[in-house]
PDB file of N, CA and C in Angstrom:
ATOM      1  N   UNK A   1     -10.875  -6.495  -9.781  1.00  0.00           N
ATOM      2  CA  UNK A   1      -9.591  -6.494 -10.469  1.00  0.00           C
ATOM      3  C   UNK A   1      -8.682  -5.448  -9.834  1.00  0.00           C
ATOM      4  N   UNK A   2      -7.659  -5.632  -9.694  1.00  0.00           N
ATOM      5  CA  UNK A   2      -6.566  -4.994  -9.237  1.00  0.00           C
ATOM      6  C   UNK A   2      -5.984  -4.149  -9.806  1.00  0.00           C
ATOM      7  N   UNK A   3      -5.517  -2.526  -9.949  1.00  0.00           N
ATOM      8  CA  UNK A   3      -5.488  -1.330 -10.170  1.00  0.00           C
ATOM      9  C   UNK A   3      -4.061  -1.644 -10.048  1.00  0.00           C
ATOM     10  N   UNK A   4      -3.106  -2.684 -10.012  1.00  0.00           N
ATOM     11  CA  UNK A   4      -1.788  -2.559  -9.804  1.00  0.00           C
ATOM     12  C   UNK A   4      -1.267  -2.511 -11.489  1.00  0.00           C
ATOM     13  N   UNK A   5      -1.446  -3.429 -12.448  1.00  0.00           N
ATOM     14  CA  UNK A   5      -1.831  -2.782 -13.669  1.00  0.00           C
ATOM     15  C   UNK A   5      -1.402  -1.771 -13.984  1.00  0.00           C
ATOM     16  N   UNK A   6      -2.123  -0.577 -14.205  1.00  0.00           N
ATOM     17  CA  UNK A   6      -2.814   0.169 -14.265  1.00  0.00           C
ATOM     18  C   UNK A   6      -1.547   1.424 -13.781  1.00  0.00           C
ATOM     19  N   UNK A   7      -1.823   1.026 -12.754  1.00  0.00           N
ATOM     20  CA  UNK A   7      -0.370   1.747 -11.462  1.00  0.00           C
ATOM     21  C   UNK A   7       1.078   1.789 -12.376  1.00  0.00           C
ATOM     22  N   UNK A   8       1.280   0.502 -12.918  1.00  0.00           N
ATOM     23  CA  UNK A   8       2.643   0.768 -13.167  1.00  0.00           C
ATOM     24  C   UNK A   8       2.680   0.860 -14.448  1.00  0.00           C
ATOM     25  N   UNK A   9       1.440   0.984 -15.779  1.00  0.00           N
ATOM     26  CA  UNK A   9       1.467   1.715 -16.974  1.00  0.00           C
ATOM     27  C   UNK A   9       1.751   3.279 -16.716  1.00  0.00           C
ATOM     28  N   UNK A  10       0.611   3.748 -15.524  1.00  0.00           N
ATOM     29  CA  UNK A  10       0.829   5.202 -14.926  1.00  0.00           C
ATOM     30  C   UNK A  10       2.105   5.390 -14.517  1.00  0.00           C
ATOM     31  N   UNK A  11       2.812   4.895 -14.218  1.00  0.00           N
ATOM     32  CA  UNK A  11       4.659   5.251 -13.782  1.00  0.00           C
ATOM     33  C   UNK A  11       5.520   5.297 -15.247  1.00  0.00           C
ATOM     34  N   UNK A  12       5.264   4.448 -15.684  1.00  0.00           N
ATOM     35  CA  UNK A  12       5.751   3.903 -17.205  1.00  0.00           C
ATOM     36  C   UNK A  12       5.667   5.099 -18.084  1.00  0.00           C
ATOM     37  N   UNK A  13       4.599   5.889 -18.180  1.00  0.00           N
ATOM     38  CA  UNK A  13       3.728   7.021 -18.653  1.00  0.00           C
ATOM     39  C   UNK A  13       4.445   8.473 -18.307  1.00  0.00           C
ATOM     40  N   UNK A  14       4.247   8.507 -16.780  1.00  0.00           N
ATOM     41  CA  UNK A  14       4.771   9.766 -16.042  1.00  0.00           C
ATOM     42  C   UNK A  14       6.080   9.884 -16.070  1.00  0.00           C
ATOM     43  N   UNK A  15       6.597   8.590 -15.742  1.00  0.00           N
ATOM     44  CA  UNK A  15       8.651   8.815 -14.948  1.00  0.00           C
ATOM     45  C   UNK A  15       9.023   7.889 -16.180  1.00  0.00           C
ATOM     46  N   UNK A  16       8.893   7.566 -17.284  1.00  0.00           N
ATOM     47  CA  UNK A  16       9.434   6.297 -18.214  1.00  0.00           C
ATOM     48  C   UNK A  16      10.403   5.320 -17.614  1.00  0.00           C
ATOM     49  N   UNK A  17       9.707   4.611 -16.236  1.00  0.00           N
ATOM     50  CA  UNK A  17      10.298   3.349 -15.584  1.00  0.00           C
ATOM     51  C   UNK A  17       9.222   2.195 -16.266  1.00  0.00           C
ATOM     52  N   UNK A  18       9.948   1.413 -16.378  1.00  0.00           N
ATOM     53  CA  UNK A  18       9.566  -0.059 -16.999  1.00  0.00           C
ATOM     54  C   UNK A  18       8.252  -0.418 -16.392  1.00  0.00           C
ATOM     55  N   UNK A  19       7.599  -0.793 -16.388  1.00  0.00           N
ATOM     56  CA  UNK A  19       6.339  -2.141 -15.813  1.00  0.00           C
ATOM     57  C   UNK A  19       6.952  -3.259 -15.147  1.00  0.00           C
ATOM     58  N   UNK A  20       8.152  -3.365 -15.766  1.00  0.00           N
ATOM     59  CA  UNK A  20       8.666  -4.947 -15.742  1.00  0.00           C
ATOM     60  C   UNK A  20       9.917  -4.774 -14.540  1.00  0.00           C
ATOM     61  N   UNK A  21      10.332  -3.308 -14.010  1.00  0.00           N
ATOM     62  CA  UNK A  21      11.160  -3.271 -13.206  1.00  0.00           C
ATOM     63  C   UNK A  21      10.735  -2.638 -12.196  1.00  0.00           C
ATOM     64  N   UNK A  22       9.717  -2.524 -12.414  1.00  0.00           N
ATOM     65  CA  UNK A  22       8.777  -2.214 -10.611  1.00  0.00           C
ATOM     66  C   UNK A  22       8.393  -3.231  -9.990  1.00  0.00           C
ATOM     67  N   UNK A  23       8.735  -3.900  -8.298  1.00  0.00           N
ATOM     68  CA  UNK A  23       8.399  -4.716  -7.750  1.00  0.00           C
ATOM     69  C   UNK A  23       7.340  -4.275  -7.283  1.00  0.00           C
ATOM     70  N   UNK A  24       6.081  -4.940  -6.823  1.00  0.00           N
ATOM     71  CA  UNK A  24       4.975  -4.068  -6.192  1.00  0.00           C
ATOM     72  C   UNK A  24       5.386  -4.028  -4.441  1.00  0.00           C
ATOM     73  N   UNK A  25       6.242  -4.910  -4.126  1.00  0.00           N
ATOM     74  CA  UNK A  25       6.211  -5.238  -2.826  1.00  0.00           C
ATOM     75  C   UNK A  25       7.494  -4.593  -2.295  1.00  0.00           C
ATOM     76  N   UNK A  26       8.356  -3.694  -3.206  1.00  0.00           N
ATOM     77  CA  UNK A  26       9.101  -2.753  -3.174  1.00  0.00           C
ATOM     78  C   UNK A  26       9.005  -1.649  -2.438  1.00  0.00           C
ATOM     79  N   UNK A  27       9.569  -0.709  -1.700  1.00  0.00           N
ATOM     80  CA  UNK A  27       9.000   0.804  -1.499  1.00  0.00           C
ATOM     81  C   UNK A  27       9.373   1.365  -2.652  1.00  0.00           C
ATOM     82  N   UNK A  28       8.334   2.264  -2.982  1.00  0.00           N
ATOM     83  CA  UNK A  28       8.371   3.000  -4.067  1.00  0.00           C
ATOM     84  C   UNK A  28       9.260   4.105  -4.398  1.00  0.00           C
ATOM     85  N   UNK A  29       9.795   4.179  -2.647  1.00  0.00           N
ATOM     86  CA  UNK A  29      11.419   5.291  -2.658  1.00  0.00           C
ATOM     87  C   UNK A  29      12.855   4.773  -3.196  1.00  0.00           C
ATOM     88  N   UNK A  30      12.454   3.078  -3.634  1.00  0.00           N
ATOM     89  CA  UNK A  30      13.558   2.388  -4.239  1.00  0.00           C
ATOM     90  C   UNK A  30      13.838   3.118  -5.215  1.00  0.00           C
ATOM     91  N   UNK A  31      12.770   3.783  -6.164  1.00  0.00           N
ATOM     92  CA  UNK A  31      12.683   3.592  -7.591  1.00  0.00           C
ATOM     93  C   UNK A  31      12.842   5.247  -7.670  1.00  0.00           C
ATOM     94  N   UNK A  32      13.370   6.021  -6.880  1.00  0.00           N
ATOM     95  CA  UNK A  32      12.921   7.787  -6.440  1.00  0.00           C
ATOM     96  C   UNK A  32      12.263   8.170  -6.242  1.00  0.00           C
ATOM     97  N   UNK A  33      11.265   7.317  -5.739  1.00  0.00           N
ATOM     98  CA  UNK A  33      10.332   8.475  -5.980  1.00  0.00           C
ATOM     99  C   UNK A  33      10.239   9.013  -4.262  1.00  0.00           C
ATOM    100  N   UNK A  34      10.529  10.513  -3.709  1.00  0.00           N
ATOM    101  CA  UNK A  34      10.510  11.330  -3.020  1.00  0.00           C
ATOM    102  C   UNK A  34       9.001  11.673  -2.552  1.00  0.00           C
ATOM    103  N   UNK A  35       8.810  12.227  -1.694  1.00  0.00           N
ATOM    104  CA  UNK A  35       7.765  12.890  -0.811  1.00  0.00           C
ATOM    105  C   UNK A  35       7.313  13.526  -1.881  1.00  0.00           C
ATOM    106  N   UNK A  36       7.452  14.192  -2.368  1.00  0.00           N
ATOM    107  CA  UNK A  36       7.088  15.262  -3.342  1.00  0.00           C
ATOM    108  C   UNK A  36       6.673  14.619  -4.572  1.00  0.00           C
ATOM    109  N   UNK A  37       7.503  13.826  -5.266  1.00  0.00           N
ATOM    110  CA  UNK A  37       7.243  12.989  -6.600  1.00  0.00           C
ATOM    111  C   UNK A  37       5.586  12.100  -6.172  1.00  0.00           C
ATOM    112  N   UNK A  38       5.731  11.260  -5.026  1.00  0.00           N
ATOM    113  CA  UNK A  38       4.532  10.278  -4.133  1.00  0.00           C
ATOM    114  C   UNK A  38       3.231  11.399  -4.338  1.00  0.00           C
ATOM    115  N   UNK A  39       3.377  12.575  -3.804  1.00  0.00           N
ATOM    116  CA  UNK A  39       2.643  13.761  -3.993  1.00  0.00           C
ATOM    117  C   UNK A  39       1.338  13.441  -5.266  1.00  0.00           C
ATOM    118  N   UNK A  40       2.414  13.959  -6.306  1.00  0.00           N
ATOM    119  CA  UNK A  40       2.748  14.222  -7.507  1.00  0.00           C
ATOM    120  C   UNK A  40       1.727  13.059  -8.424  1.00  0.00           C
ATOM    121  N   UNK A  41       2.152  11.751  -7.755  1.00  0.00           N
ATOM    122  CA  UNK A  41       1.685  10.657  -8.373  1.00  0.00           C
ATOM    123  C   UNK A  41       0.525  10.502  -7.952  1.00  0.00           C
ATOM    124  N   UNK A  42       0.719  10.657  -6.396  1.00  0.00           N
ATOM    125  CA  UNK A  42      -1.142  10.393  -5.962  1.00  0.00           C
ATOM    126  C   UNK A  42      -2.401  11.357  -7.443  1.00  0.00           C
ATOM    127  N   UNK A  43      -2.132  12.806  -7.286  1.00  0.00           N
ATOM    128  CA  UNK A  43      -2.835  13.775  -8.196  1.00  0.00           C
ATOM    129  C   UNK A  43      -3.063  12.751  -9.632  1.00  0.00           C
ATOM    130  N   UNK A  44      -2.009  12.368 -10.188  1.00  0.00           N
ATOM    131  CA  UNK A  44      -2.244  11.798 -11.257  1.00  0.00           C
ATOM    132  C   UNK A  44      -3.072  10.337 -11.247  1.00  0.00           C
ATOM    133  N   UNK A  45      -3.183   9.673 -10.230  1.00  0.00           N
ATOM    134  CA  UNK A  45      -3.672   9.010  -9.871  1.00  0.00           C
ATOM    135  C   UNK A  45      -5.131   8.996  -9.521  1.00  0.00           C
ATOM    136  N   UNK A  46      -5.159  10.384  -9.009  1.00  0.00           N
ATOM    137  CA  UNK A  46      -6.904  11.045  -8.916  1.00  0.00           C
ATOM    138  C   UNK A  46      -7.158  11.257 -10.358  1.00  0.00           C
ATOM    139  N   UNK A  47      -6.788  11.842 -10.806  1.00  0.00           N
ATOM    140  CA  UNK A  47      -7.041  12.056 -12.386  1.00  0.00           C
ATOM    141  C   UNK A  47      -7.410  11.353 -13.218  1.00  0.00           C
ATOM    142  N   UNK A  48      -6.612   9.994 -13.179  1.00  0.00           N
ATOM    143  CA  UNK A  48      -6.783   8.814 -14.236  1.00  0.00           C
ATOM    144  C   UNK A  48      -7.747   8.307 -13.704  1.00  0.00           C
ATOM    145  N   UNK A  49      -8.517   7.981 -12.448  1.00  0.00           N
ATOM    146  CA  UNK A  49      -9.399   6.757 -11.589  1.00  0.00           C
ATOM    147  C   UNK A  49     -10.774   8.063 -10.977  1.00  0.00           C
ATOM    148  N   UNK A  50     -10.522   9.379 -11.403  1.00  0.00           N
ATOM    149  CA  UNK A  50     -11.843  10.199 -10.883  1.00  0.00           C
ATOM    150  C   UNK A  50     -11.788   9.639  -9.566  1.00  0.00           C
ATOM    151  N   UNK A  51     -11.104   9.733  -8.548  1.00  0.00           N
ATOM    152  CA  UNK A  51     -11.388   9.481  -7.645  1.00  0.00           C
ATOM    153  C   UNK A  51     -10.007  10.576  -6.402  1.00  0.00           C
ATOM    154  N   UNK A  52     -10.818  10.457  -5.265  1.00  0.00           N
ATOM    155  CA  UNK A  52      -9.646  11.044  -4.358  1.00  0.00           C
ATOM    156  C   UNK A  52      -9.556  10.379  -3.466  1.00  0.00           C
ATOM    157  N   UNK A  53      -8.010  10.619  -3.563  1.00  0.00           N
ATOM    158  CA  UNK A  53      -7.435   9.871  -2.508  1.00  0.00           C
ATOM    159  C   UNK A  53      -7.646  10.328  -0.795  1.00  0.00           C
ATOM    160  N   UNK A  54      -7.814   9.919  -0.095  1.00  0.00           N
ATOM    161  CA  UNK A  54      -7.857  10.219   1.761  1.00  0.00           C
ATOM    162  C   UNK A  54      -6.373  10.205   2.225  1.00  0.00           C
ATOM    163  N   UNK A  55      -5.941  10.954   2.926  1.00  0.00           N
ATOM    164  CA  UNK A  55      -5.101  11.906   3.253  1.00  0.00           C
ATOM    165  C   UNK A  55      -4.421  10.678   4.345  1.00  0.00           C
ATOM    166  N   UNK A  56      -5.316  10.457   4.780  1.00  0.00           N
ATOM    167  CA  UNK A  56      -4.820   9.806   6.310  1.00  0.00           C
ATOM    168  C   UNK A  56      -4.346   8.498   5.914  1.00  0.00           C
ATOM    169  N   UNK A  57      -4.060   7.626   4.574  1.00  0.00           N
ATOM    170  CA  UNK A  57      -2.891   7.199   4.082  1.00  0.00           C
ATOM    171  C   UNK A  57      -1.649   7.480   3.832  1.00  0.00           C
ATOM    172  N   UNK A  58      -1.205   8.099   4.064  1.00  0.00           N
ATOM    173  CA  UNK A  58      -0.069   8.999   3.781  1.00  0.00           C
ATOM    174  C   UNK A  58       0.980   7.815   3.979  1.00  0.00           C
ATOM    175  N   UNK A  59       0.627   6.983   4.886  1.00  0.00           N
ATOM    176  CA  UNK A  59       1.805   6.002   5.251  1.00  0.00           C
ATOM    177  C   UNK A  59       1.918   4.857   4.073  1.00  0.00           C
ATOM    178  N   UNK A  60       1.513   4.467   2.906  1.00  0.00           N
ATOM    179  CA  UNK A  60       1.187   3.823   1.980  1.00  0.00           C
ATOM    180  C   UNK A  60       2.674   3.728   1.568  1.00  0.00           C
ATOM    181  N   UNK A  61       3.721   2.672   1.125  1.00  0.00           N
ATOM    182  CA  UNK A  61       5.195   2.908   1.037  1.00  0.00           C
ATOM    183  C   UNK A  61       4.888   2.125  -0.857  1.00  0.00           C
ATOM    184  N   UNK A  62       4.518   0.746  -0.757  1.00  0.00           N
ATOM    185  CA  UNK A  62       4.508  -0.043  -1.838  1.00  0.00           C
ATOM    186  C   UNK A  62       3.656   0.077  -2.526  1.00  0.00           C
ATOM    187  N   UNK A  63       4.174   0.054  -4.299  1.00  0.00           N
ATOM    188  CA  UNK A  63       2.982   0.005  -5.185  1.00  0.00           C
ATOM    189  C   UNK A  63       1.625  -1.016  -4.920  1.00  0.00           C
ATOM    190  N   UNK A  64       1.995  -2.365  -4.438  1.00  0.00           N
ATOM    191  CA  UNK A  64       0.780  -3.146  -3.839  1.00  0.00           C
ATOM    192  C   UNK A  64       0.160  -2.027  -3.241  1.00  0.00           C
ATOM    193  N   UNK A  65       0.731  -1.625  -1.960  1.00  0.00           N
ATOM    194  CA  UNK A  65      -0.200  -1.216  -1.255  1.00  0.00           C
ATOM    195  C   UNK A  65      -1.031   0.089  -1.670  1.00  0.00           C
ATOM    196  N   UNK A  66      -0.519   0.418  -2.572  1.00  0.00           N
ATOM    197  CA  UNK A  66      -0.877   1.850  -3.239  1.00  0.00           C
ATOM    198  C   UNK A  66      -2.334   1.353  -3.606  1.00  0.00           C
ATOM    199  N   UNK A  67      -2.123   0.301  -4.591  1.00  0.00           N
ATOM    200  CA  UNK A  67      -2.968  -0.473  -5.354  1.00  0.00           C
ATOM    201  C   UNK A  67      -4.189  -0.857  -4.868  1.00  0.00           C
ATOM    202  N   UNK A  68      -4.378  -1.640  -3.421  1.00  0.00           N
ATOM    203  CA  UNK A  68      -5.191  -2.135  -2.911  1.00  0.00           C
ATOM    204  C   UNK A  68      -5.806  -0.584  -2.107  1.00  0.00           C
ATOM    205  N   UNK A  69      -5.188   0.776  -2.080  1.00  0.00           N
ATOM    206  CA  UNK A  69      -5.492   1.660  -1.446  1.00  0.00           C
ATOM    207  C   UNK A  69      -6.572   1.986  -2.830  1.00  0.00           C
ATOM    208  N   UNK A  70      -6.135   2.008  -3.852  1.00  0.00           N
ATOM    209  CA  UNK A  70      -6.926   2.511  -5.236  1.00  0.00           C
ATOM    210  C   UNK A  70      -8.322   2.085  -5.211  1.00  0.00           C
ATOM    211  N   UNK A  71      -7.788   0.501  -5.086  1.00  0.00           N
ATOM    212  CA  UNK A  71      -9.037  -0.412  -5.303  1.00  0.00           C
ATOM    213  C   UNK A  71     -10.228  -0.526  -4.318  1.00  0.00           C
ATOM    214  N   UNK A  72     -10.118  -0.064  -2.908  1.00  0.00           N
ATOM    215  CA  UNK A  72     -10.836   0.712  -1.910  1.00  0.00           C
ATOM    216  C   UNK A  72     -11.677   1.448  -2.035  1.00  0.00           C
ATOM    217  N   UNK A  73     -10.828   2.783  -2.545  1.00  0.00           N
ATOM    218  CA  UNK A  73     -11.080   4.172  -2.418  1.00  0.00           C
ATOM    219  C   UNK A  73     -12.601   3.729  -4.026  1.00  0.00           C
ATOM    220  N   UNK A  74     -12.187   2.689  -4.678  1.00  0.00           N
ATOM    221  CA  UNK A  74     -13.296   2.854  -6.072  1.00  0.00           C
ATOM    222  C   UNK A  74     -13.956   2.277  -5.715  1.00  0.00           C
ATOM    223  N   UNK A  75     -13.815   1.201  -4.924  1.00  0.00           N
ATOM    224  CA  UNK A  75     -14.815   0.019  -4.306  1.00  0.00           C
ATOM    225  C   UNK A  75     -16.191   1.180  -3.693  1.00  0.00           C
ATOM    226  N   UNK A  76     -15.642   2.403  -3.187  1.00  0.00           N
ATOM    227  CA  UNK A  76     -16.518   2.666  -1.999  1.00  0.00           C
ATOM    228  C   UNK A  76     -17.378   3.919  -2.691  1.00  0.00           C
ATOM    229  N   UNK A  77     -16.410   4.010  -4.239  1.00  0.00           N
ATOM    230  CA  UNK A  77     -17.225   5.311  -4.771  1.00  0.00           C
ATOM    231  C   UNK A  77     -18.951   4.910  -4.824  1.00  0.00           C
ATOM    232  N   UNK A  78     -20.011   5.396  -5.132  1.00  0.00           N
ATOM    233  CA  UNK A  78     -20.878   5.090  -5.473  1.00  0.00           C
ATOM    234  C   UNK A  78     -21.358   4.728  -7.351  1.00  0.00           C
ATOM    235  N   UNK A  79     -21.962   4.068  -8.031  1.00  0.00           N
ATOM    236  CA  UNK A  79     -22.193   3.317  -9.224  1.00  0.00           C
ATOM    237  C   UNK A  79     -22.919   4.138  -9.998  1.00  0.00           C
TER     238      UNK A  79
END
């Protein structure tokens, strides 16, 4: 299952942007969010999913792609 969900309750939560007005296939700098905010979100993102993120994504622009980066990073945790 797909963590995109999930992703944009966590935005909804943090920045009070809609669910319903996030495109996933959007860059996520549409919506403001800055180097710093992206930061910001990854952490909260470790937080909610116990998991960490790898660095050497950094290039990740769209919530999809954020998403399928999530769903990876849990795929590979161990059970």
């Amino acid at each position: 299952m797909s963590s995109l969900n999930e992703l944009q309750e966590l935005i909804h939560e943090k920045y009070g942007i809609e669910a319903s007005t996030l495109d996933p296939n959007a860059s996520m700098r549409d919506k403001g969010f800055d180097s710093l905010a992206l930061v910001e979100f990854v952490f909260a993102i470790e937080d909610k999913f116990g998991i960490t993120m790898p660095d050497t994504d950094a290039d990740v622009d769209t919530l999809a792609e954020l998403a399928d980066l999530v769903d990876k990073v849990k795929a590979a945790q161990p059970t």
